[in-house]
C-alpha atoms as a PDB file:
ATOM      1  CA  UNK A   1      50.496  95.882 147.156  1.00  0.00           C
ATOM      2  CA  UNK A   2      53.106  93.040 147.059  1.00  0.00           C
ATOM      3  CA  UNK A   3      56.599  93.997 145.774  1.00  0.00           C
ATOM      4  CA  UNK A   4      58.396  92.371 143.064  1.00  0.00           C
ATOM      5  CA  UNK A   5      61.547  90.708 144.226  1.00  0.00           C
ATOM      6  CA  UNK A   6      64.975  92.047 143.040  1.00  0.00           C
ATOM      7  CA  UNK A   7      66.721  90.817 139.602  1.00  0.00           C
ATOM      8  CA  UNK A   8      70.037  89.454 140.271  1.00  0.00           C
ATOM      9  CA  UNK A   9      72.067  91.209 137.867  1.00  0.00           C
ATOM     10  CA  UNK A  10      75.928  90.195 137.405  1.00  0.00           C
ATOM     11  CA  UNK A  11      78.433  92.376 138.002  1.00  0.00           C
ATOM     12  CA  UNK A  12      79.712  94.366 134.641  1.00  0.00           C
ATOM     13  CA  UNK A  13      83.133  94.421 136.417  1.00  0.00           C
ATOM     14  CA  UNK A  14      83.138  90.190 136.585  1.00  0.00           C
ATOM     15  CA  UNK A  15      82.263  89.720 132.964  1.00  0.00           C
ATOM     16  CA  UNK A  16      85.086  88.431 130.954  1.00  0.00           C
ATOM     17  CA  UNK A  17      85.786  89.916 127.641  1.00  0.00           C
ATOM     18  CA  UNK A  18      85.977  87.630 124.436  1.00  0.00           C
ATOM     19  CA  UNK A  19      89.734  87.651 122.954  1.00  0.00           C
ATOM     20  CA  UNK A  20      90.392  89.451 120.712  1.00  0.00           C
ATOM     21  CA  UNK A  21      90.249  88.027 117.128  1.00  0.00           C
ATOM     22  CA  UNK A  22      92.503  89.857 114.032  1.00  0.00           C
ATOM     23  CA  UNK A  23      90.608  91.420 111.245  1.00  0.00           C
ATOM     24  CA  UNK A  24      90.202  89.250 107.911  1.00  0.00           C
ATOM     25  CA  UNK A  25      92.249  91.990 106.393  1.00  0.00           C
ATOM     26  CA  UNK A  26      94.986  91.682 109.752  1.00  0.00           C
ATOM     27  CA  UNK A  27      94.745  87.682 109.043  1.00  0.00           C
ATOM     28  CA  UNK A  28      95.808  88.478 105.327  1.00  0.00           C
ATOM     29  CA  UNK A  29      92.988  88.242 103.853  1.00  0.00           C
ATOM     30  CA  UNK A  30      94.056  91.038 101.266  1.00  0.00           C
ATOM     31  CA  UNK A  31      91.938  92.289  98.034  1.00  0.00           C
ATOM     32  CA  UNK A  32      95.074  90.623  96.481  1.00  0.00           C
ATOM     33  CA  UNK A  33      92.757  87.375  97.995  1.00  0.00           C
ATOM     34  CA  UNK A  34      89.746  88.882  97.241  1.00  0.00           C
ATOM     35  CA  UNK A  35      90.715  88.088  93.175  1.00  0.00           C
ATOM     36  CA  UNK A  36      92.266  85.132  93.459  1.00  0.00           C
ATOM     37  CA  UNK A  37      89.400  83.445  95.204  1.00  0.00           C
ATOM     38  CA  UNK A  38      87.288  85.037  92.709  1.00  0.00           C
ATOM     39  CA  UNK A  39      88.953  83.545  90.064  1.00  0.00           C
ATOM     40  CA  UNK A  40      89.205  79.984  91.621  1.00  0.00           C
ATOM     41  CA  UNK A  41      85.486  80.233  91.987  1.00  0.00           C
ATOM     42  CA  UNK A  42      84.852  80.994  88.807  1.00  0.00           C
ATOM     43  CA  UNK A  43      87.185  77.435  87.629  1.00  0.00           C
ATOM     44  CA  UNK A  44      85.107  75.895  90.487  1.00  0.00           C
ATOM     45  CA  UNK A  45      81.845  77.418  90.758  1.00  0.00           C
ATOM     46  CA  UNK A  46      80.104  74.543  92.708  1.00  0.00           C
ATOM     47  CA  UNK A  47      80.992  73.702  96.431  1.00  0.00           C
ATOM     48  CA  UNK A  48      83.430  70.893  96.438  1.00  0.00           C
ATOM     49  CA  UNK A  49      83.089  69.583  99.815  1.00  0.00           C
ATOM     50  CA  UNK A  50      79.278  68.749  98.609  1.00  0.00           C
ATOM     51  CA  UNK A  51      79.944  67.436  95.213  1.00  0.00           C
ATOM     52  CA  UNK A  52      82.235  64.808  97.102  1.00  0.00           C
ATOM     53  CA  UNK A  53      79.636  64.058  99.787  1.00  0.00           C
ATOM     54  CA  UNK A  54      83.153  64.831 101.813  1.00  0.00           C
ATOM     55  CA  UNK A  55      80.894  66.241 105.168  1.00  0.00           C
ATOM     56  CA  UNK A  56      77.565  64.637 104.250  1.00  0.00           C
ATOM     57  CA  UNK A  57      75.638  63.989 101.588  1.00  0.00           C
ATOM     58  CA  UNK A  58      76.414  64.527  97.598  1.00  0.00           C
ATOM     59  CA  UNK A  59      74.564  67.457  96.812  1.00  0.00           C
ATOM     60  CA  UNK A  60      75.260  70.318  94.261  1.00  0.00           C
ATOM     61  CA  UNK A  61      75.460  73.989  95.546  1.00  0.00           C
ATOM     62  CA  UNK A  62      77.186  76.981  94.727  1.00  0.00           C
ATOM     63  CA  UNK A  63      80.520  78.023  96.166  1.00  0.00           C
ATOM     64  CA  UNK A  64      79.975  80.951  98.448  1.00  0.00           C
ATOM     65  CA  UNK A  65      83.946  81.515  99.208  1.00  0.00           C
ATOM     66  CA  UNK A  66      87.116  79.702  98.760  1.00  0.00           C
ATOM     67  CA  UNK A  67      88.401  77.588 102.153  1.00  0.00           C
ATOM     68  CA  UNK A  68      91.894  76.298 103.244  1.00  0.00           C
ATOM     69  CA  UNK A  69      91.284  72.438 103.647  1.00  0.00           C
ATOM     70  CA  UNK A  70      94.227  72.866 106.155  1.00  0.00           C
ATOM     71  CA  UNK A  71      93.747  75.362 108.169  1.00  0.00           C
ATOM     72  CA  UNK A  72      95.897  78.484 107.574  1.00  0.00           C
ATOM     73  CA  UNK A  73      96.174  79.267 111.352  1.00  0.00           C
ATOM     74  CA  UNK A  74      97.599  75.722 111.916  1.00  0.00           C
ATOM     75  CA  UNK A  75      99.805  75.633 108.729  1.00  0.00           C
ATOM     76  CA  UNK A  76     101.216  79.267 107.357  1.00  0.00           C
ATOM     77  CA  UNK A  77     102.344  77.800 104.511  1.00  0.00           C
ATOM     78  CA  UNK A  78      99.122  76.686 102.652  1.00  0.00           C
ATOM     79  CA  UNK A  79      97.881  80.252 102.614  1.00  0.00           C
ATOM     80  CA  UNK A  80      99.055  80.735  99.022  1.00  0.00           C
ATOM     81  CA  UNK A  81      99.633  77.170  98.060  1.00  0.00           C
ATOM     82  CA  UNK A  82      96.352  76.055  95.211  1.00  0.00           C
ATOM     83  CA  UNK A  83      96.482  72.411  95.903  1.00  0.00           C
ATOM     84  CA  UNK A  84      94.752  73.473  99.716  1.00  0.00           C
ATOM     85  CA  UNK A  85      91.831  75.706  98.446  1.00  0.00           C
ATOM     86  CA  UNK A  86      88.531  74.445  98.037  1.00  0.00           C
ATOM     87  CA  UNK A  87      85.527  75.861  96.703  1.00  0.00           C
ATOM     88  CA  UNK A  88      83.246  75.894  99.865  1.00  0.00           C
ATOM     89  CA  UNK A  89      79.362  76.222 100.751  1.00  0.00           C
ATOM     90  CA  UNK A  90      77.939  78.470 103.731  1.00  0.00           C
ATOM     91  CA  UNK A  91      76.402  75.137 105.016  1.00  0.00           C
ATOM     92  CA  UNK A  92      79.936  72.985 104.481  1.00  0.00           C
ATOM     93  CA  UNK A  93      81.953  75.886 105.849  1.00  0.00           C
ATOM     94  CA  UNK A  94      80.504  75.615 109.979  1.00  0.00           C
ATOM     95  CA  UNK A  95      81.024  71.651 109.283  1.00  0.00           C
ATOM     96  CA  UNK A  96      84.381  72.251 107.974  1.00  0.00           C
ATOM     97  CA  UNK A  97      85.665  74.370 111.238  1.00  0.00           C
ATOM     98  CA  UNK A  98      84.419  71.720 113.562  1.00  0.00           C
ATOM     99  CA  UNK A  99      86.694  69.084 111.245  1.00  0.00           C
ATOM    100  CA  UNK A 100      89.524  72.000 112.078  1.00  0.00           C
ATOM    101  CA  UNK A 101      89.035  71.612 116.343  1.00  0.00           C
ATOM    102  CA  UNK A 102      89.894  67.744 115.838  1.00  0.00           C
ATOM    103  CA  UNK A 103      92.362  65.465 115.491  1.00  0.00           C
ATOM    104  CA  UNK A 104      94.412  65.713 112.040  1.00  0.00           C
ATOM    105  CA  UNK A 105      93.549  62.174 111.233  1.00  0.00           C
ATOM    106  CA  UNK A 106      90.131  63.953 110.148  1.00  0.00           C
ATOM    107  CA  UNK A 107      91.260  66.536 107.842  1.00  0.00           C
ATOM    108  CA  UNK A 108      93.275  63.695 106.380  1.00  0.00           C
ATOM    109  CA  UNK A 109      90.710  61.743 105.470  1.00  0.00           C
ATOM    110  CA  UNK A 110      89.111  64.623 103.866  1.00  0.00           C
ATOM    111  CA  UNK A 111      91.626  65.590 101.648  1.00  0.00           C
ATOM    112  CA  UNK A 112      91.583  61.557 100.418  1.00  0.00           C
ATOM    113  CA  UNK A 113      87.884  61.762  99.967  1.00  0.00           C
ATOM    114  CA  UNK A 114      88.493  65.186  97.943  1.00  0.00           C
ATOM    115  CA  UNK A 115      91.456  63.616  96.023  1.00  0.00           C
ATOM    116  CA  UNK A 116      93.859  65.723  97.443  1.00  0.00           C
ATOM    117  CA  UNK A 117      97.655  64.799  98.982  1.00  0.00           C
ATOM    118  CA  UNK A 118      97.617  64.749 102.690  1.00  0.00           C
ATOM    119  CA  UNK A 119      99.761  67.309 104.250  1.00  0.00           C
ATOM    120  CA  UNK A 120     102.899  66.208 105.927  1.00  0.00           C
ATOM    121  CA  UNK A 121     102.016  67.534 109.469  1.00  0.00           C
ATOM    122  CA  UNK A 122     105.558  67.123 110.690  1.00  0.00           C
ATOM    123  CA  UNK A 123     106.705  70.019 107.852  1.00  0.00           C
ATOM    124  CA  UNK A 124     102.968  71.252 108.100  1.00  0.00           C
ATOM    125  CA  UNK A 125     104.387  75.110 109.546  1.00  0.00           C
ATOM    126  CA  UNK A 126     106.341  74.876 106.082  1.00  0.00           C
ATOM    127  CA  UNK A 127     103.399  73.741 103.970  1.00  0.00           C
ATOM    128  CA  UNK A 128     105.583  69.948 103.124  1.00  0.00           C
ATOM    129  CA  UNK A 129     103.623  67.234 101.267  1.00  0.00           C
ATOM    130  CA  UNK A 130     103.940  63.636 102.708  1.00  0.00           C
ATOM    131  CA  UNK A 131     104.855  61.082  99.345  1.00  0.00           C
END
């Protein structure tokens, strides 16, 4: 009887690891968090990315979690800061982080379609507004 031929398997030892990420809780993401996006969803309980048509179309859907239109990564000092939270969709959240892996200039223009200052990304670190 014929024989199968062999499966090429990959070494375990060449197989590079993922970095390691933080924990939401390490990234300070606190319960101290927990409430205060609680209670900006409750002021906001509809996403506003999709009531501005701001990554697509207008549509109306509930706020899932709270999002830094600046990422908090990038800028430190909007982690706190109101006027950079936005009340955010599952959906609007994966088209959000590909917005983050871009230029500025994008994030920009979505914080004029949501009505929102544009942050000053020379003072960005420090959370600055530009006039």
């Amino acid at each position: 009887m014929p024989r199968r031929p062999p499966t090429f398997r990959a070494s375990v030892a060449k197989r590079v690891e993922p970095e390691t990420r933080l924990t939401s809780r390490q990234r300070g993401y606190s319960s101290t968090w927990d409430r205060a996006s609680r209670a900006y969803r409750h002021l906001r309980p509809l996403c506003e990315y999709c009531d501005a048509g701001a990554l697509g179309e207008e549509r109306t859907e509930l706020a899932t979690h709270v999002d830094h239109l600046y990422p908090q990564r990038r800028f430190p000092g909007v982690f706190w800061d109101q006027t950079w939270w936005v009340s955010c969709c599952k959906a609007c959240d994966a088209a959000k982080q590909a917005l983050e892996h871009g230029p500025l200039a994008g994030l920009d223009a979505l914080a004029a379609r949501l009505g929102r200052p544009k942050m000053a990304h020379s003072q960005g670190a420090r959370g600055g507004l530009e006039s």
